[in-house]
N, C-alpha and C. Protein backbone atom coordinates (compact mmCIF):
# COMPACT_ATOMS: atom_id res chain seq x y z
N UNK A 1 0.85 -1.15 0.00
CA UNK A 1 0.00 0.00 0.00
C UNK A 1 0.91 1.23 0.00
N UNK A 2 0.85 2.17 -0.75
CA UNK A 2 1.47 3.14 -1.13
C UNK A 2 1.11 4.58 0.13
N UNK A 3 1.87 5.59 -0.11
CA UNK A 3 1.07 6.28 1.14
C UNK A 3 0.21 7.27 0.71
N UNK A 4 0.08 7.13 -0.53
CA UNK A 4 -1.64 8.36 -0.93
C UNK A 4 -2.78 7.49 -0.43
N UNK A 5 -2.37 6.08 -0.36
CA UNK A 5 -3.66 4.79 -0.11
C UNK A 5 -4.07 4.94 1.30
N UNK A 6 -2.63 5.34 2.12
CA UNK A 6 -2.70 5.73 3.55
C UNK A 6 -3.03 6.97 4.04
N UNK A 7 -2.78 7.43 3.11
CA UNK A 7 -3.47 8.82 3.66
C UNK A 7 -4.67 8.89 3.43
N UNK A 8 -5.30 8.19 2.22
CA UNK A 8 -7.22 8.08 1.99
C UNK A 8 -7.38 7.32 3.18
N UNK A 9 -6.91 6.38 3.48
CA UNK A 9 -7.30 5.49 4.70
C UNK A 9 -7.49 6.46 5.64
N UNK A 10 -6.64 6.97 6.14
CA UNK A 10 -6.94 7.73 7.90
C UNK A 10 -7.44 8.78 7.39
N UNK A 11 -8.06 9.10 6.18
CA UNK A 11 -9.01 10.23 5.96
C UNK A 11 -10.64 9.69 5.93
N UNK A 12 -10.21 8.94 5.50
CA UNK A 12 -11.42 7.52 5.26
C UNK A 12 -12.11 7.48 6.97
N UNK A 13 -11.08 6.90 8.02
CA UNK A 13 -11.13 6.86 9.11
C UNK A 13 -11.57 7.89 10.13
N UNK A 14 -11.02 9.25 9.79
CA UNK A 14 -11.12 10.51 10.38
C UNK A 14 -12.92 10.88 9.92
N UNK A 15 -13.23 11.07 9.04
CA UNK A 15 -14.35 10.90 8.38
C UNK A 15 -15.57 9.87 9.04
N UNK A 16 -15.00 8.99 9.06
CA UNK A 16 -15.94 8.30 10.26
C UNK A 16 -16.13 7.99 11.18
N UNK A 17 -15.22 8.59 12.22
CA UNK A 17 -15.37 8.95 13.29
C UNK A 17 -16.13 10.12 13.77
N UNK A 18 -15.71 11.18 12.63
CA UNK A 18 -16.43 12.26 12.96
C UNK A 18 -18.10 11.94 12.77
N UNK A 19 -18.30 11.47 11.76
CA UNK A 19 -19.69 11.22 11.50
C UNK A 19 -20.83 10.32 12.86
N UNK A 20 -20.00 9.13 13.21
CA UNK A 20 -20.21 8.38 14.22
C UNK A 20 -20.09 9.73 15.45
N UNK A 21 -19.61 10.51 16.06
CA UNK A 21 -19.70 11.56 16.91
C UNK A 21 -20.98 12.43 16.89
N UNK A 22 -21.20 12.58 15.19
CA UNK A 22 -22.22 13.64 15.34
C UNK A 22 -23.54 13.29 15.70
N UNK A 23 -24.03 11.56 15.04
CA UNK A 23 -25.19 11.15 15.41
C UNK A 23 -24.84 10.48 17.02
N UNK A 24 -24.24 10.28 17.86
CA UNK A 24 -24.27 10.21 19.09
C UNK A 24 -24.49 11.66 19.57
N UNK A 25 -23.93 12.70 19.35
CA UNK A 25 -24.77 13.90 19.46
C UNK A 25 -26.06 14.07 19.18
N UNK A 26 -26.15 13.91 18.03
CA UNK A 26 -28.16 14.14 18.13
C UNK A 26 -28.88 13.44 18.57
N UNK A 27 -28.01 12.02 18.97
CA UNK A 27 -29.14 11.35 19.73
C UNK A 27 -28.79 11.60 20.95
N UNK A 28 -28.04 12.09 21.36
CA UNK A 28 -27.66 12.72 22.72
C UNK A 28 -29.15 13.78 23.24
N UNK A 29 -29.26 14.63 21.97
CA UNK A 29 -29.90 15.96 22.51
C UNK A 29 -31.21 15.40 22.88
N UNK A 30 -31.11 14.53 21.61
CA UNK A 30 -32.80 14.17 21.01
C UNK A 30 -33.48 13.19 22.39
N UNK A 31 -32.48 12.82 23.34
CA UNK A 31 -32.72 12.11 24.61
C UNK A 31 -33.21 12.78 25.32
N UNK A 32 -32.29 14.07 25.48
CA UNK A 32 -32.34 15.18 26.41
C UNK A 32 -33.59 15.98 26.03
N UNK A 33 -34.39 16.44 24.98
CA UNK A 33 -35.61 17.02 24.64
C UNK A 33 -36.98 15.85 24.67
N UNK A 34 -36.77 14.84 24.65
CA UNK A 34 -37.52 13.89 24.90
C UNK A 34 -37.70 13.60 26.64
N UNK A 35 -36.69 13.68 27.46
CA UNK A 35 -36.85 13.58 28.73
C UNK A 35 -37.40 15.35 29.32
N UNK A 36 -37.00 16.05 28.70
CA UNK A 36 -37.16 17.17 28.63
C UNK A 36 -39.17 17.66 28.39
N UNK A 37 -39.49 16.70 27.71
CA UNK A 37 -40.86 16.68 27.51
C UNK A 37 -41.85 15.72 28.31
N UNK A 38 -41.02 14.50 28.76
CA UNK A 38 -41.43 14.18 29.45
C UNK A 38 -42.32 14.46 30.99
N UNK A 39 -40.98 15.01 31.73
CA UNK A 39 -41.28 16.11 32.72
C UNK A 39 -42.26 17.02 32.41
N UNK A 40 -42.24 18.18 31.95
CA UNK A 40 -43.51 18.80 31.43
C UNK A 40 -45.19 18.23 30.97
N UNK A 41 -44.80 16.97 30.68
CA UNK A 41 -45.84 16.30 30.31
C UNK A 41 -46.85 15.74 31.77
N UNK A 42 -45.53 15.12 32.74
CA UNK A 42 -46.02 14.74 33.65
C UNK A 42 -46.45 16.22 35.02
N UNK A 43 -45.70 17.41 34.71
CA UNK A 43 -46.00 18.23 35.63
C UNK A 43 -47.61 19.02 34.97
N UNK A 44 -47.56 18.86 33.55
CA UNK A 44 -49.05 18.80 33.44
C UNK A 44 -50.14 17.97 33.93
N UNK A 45 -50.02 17.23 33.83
CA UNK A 45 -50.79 15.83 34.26
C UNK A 45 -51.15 16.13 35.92
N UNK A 46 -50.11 16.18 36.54
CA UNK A 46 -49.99 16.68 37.78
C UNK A 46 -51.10 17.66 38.25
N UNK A 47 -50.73 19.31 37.51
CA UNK A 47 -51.50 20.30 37.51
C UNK A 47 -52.87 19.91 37.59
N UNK A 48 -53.48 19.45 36.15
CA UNK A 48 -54.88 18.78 35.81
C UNK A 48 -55.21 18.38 36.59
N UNK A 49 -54.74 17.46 37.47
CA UNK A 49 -55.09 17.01 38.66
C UNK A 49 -55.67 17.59 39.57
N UNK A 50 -54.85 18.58 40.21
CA UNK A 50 -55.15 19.55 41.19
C UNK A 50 -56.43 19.95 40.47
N UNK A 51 -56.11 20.55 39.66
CA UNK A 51 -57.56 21.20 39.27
C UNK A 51 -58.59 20.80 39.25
N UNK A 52 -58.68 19.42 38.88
CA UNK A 52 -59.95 18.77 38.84
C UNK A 52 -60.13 18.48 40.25
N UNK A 53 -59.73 17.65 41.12
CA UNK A 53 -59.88 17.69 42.46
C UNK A 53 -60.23 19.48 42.89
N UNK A 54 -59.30 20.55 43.00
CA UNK A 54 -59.96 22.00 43.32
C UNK A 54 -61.75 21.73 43.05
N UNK A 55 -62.14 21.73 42.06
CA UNK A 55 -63.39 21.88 41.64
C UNK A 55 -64.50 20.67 42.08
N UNK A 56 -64.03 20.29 43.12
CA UNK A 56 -64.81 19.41 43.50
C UNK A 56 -65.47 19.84 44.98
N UNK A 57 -64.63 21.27 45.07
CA UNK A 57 -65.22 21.84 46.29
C UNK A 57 -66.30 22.95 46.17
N UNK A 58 -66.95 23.53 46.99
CA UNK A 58 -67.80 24.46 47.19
C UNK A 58 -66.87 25.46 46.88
N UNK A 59 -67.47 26.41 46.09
CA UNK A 59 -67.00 27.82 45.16
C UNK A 59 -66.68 28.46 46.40
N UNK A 60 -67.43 28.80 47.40
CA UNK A 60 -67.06 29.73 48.85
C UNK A 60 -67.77 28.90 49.99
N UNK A 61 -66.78 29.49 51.42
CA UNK A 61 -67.75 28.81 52.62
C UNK A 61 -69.37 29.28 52.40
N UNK A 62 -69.62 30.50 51.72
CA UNK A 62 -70.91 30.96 52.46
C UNK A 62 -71.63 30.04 51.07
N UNK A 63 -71.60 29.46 50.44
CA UNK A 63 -72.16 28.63 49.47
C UNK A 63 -72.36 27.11 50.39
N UNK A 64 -71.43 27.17 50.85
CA UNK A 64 -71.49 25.75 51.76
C UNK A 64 -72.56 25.33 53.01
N UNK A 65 -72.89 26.93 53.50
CA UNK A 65 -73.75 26.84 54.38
C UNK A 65 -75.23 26.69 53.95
N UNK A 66 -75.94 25.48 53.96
CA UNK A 66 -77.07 25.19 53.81
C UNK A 66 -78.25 26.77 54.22
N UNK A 67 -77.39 26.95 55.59
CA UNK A 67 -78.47 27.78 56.19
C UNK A 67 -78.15 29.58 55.48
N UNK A 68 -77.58 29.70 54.82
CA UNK A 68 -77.53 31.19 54.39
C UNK A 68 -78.54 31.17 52.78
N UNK A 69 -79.53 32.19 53.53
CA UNK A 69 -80.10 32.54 52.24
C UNK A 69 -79.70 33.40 51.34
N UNK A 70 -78.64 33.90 51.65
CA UNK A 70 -77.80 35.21 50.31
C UNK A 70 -77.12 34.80 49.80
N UNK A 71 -77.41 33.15 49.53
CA UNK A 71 -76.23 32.68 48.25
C UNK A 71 -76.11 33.53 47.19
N UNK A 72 -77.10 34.26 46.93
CA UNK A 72 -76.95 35.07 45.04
C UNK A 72 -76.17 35.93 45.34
N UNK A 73 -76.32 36.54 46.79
CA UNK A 73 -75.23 38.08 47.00
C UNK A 73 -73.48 37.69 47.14
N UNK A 74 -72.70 38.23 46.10
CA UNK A 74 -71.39 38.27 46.01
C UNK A 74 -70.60 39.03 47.61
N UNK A 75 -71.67 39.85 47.67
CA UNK A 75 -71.16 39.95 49.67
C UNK A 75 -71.09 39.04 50.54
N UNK A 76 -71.88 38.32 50.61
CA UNK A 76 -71.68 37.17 51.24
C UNK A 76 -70.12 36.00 51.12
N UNK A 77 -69.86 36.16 50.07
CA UNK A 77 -68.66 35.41 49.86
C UNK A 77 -66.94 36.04 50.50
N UNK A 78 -66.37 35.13 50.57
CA UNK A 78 -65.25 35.62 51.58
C UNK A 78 -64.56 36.79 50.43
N UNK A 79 -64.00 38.00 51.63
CA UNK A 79 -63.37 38.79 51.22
C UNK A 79 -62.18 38.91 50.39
N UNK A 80 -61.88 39.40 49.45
CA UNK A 80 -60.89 39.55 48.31
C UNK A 80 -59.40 38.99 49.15
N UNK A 81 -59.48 39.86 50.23
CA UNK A 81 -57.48 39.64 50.88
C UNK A 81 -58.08 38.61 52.05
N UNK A 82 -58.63 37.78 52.19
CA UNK A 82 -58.72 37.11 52.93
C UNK A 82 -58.91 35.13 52.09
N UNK A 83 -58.49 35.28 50.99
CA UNK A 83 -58.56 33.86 50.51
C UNK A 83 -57.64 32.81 51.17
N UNK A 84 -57.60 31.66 50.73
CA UNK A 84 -57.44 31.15 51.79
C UNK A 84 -58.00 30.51 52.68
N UNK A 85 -57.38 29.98 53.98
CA UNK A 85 -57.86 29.12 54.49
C UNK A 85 -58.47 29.87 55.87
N UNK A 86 -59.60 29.55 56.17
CA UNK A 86 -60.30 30.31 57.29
C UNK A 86 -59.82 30.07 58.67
N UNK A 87 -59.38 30.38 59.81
CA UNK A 87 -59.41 30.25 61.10
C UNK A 87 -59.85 28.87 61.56
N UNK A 88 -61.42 28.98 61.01
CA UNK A 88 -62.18 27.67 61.53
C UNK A 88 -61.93 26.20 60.45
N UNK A 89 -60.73 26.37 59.36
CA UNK A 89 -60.88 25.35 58.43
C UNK A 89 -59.87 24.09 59.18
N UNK A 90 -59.29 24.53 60.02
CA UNK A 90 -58.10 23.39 60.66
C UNK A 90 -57.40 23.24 59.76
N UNK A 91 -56.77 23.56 58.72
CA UNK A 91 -56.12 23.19 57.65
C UNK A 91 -56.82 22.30 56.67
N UNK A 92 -58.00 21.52 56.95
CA UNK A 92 -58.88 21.06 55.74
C UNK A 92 -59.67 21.69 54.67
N UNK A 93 -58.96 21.25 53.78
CA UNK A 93 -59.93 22.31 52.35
C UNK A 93 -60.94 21.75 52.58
N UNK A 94 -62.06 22.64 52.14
CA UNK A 94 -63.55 22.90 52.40
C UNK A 94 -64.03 23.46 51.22
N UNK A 95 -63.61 24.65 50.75
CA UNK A 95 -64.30 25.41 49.62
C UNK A 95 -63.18 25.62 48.76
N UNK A 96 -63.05 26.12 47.58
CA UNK A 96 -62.39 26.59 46.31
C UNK A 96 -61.06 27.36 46.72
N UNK A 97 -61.45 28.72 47.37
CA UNK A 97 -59.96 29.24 47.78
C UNK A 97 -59.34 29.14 48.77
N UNK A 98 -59.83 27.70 49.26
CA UNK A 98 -58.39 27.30 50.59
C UNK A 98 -57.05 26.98 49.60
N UNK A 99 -57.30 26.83 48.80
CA UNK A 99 -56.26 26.58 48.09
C UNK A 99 -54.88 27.70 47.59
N UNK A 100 -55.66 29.38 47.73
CA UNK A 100 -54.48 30.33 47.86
C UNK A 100 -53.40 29.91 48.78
N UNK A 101 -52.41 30.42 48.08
CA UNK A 101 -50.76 30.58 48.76
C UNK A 101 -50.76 29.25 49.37
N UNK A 102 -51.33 28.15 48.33
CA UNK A 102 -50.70 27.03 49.14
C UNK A 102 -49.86 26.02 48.14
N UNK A 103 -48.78 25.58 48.96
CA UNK A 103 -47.84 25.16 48.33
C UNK A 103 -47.76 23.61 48.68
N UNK A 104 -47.45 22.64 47.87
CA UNK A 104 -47.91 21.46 47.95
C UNK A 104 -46.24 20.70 47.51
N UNK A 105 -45.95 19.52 47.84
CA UNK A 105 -44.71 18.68 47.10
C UNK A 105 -45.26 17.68 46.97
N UNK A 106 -44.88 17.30 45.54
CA UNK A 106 -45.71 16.60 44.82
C UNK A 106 -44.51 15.20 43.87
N UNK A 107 -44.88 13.88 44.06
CA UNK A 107 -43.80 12.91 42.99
C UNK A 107 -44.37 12.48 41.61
N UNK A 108 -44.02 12.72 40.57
CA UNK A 108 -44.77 12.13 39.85
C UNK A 108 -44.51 10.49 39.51
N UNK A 109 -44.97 9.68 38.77
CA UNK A 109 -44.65 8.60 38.15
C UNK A 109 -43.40 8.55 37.77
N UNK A 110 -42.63 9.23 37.23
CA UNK A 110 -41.06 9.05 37.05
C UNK A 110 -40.20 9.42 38.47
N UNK A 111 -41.02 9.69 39.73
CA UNK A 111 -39.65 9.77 40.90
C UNK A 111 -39.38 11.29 40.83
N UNK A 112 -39.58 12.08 39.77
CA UNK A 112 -39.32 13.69 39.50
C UNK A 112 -40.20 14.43 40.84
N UNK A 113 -39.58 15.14 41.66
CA UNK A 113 -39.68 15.44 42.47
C UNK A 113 -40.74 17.35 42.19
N UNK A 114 -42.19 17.57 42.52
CA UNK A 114 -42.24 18.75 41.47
C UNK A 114 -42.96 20.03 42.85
N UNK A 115 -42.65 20.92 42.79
CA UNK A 115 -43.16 22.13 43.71
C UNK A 115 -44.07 22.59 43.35
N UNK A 116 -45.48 22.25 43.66
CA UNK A 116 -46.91 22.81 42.91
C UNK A 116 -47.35 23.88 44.15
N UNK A 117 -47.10 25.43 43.55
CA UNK A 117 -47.80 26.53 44.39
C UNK A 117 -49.33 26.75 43.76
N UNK A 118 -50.06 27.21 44.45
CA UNK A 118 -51.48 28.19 44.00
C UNK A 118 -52.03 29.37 43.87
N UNK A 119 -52.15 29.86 43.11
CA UNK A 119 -53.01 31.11 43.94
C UNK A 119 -54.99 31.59 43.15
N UNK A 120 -55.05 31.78 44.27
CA UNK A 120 -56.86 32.38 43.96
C UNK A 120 -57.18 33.52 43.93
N UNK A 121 -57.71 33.99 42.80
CA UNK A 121 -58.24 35.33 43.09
C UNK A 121 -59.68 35.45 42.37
N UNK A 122 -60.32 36.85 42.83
CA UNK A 122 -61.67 37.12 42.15
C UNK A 122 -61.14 37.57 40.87
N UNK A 123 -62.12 37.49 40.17
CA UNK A 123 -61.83 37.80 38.24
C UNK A 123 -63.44 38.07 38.09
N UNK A 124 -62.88 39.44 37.15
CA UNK A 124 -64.23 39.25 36.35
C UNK A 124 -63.93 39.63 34.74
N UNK A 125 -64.75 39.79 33.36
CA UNK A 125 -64.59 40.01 32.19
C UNK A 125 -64.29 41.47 31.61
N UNK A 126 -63.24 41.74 31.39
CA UNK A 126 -63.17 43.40 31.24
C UNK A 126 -62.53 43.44 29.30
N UNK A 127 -63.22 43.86 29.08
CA UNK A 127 -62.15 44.43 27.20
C UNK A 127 -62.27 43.19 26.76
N UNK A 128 -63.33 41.82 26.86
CA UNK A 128 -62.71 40.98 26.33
C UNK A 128 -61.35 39.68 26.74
N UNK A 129 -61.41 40.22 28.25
CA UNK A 129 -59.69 39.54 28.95
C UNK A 129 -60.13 39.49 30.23
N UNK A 130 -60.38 38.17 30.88
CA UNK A 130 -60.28 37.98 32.28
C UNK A 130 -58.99 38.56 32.94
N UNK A 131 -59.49 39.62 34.25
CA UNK A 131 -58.87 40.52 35.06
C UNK A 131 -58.97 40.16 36.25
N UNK A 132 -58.10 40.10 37.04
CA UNK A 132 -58.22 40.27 38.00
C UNK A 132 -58.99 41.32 38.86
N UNK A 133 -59.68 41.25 39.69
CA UNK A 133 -60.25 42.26 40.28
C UNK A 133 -59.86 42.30 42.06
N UNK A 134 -60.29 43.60 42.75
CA UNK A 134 -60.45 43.33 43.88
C UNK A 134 -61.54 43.32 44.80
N UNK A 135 -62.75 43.06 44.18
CA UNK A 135 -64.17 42.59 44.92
C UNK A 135 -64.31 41.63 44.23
N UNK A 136 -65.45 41.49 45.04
CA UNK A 136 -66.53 39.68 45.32
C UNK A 136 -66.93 39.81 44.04
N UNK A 137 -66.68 38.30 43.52
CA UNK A 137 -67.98 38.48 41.92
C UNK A 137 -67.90 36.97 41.89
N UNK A 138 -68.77 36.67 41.04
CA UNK A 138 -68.65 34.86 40.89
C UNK A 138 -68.45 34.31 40.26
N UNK A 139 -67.03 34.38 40.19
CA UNK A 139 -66.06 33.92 39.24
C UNK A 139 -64.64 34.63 40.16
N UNK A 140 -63.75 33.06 40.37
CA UNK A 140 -62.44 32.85 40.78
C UNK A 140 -61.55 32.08 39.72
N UNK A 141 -60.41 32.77 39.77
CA UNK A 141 -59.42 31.82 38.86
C UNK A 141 -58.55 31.43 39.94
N UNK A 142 -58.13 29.98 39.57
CA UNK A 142 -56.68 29.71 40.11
C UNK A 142 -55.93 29.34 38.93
N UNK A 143 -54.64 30.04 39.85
CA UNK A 143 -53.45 29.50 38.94
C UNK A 143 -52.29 28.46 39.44
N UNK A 144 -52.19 27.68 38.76
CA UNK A 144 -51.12 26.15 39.41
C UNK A 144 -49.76 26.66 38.59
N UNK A 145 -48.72 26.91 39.92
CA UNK A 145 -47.33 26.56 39.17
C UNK A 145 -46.93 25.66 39.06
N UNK A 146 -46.18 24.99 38.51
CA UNK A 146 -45.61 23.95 38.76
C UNK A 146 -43.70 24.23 38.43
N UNK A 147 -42.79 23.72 39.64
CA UNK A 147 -41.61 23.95 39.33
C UNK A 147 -41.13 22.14 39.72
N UNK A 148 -39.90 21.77 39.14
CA UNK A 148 -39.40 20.73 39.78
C UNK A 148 -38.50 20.99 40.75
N UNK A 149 -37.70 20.61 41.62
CA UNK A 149 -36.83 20.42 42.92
C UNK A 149 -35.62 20.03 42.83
N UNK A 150 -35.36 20.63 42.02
CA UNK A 150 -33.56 19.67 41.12
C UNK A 150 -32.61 21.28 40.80
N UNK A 151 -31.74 20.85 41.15
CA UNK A 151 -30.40 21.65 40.26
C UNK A 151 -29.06 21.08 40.20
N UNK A 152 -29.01 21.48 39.22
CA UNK A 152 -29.75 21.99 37.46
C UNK A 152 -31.00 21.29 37.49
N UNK A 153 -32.07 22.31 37.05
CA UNK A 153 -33.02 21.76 36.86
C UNK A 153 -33.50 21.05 35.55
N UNK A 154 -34.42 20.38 36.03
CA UNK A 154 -35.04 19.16 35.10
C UNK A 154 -35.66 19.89 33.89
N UNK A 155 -36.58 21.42 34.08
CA UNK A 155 -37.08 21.51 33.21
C UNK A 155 -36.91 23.03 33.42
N UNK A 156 -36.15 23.37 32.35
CA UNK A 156 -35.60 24.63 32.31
C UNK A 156 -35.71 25.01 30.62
N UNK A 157 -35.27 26.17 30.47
CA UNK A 157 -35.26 26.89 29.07
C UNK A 157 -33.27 27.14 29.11
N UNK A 158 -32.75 27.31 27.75
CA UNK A 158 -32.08 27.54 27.40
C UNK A 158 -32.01 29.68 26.94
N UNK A 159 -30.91 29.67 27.66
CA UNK A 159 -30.34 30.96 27.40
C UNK A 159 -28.99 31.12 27.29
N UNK A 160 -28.67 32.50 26.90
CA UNK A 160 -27.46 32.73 26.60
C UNK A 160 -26.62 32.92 28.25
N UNK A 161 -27.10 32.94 29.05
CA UNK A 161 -26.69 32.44 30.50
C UNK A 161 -26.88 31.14 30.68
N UNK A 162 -27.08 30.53 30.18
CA UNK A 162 -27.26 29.14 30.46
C UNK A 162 -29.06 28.56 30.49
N UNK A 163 -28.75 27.67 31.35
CA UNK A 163 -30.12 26.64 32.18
C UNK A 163 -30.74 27.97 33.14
N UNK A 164 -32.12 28.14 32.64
CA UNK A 164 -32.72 28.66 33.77
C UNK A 164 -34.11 27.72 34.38
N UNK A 165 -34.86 27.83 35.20
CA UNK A 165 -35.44 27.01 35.30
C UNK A 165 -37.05 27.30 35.02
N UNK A 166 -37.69 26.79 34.57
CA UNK A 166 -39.13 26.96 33.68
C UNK A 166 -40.36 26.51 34.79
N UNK A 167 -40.90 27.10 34.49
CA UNK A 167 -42.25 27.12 35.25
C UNK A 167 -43.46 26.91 34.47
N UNK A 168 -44.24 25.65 34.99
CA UNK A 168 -45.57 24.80 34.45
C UNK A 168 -46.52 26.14 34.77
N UNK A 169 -47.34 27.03 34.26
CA UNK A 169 -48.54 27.53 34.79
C UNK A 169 -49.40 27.58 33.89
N UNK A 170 -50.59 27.12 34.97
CA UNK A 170 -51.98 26.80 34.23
C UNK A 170 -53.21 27.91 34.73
N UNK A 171 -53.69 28.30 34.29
CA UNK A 171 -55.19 28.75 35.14
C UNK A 171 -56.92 28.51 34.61
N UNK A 172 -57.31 28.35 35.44
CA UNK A 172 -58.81 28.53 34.52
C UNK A 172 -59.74 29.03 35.53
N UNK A 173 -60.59 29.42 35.31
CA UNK A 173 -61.77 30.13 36.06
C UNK A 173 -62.78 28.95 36.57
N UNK A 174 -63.23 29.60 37.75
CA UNK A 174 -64.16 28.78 38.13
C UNK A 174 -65.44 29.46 38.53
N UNK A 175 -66.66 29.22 37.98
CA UNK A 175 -67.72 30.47 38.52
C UNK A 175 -68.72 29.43 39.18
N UNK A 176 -69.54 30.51 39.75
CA UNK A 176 -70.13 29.95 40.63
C UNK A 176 -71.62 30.53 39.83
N UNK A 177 -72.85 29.49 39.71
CA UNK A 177 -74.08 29.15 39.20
C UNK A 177 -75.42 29.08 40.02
N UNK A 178 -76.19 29.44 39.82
CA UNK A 178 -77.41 29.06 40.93
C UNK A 178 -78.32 29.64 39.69
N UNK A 179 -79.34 28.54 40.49
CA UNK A 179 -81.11 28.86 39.74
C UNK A 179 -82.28 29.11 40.92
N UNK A 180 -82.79 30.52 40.14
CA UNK A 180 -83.59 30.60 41.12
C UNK A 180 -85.26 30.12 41.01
């Protein structure tokens, strides 16, 4: 073998190594955006959860009380800065916004460890765009964060600083109905 034969050879060689590198790279990433979706998938799943359980409670205490006849009056319902959990709730949810400023740790099916906060507020329809408001009306939104418990975190965004870490948030409204 002559050495132009040797030099195609370890060019030959160099050549496929590099090539063999690059698809272990993309299947590198393509692991990493797939586990990457995973998480998100399951901190949704998660969320949904909460939510559907949330809505399985009474919209407000004063809805709960059999004996109050001013269910229709939005006065009656607990005060704007007072959501949350009442004095008399012992820490058991009861109605819709025991669930403000509460923070929950949560595992999913993969062992991913995830930080689900809440918050409740009154909303009503303004321009076309649910607003927040600060009086009684009937209609509450919550909103579910969801973060995971890892660093580097599990489910983060890419920047020109690096890994930052990404946040699941969901909200939907919940109103409250009666027939008279």
């Amino acid at each position: 073998m002559g050495t132009g034969q040797t030099l195609i050879t370890i060019l030959a060689l160099a050549l496929l190594s590099l090539a063999v590198l690059n698809i272990n790279r993309g299947l590198s990433s393509h692991d990493i955006s797939l586990a990457q979706n995973r998480y998100r998938l399951e901190a949704l799943s998660i969320a949904t959860s909460y939510i559907q359980q949330a809505t399985q409670y009474y919209f407000d205490e004063a809805v709960a009380d059999s004996n109050n006849t001013a269910k229709t009056d939005p006065n009656t319902f607990t005060h704007p800065l007072e959501l949350g959990f009442e004095p008399t709730d012992s820490m058991q949810i009861n109605d819709f916004d025991d669930y403000n400023n509460m923070v929950k740790i949560d595992t999913g099916k993969s062992s991913v460890i995830y930080r689900v906060s809440f918050k409740v507020e009154y909303v009503d329809l303004s321009g076309g765009r649910v607003v927040p408001v600060s009086y009684r009306t009937f209609h509450k939104r919550m909103t579910v964060f969801i973060t995971d418990n890892y660093e580097p975190p599990l489910i983060y965004r890419e920047t020109p600083a690096g890994k930052v870490k990404d946040t699941i948030k969901i909200s939907f409204v919940y109103s409250y109905w009666f027939y008279n």
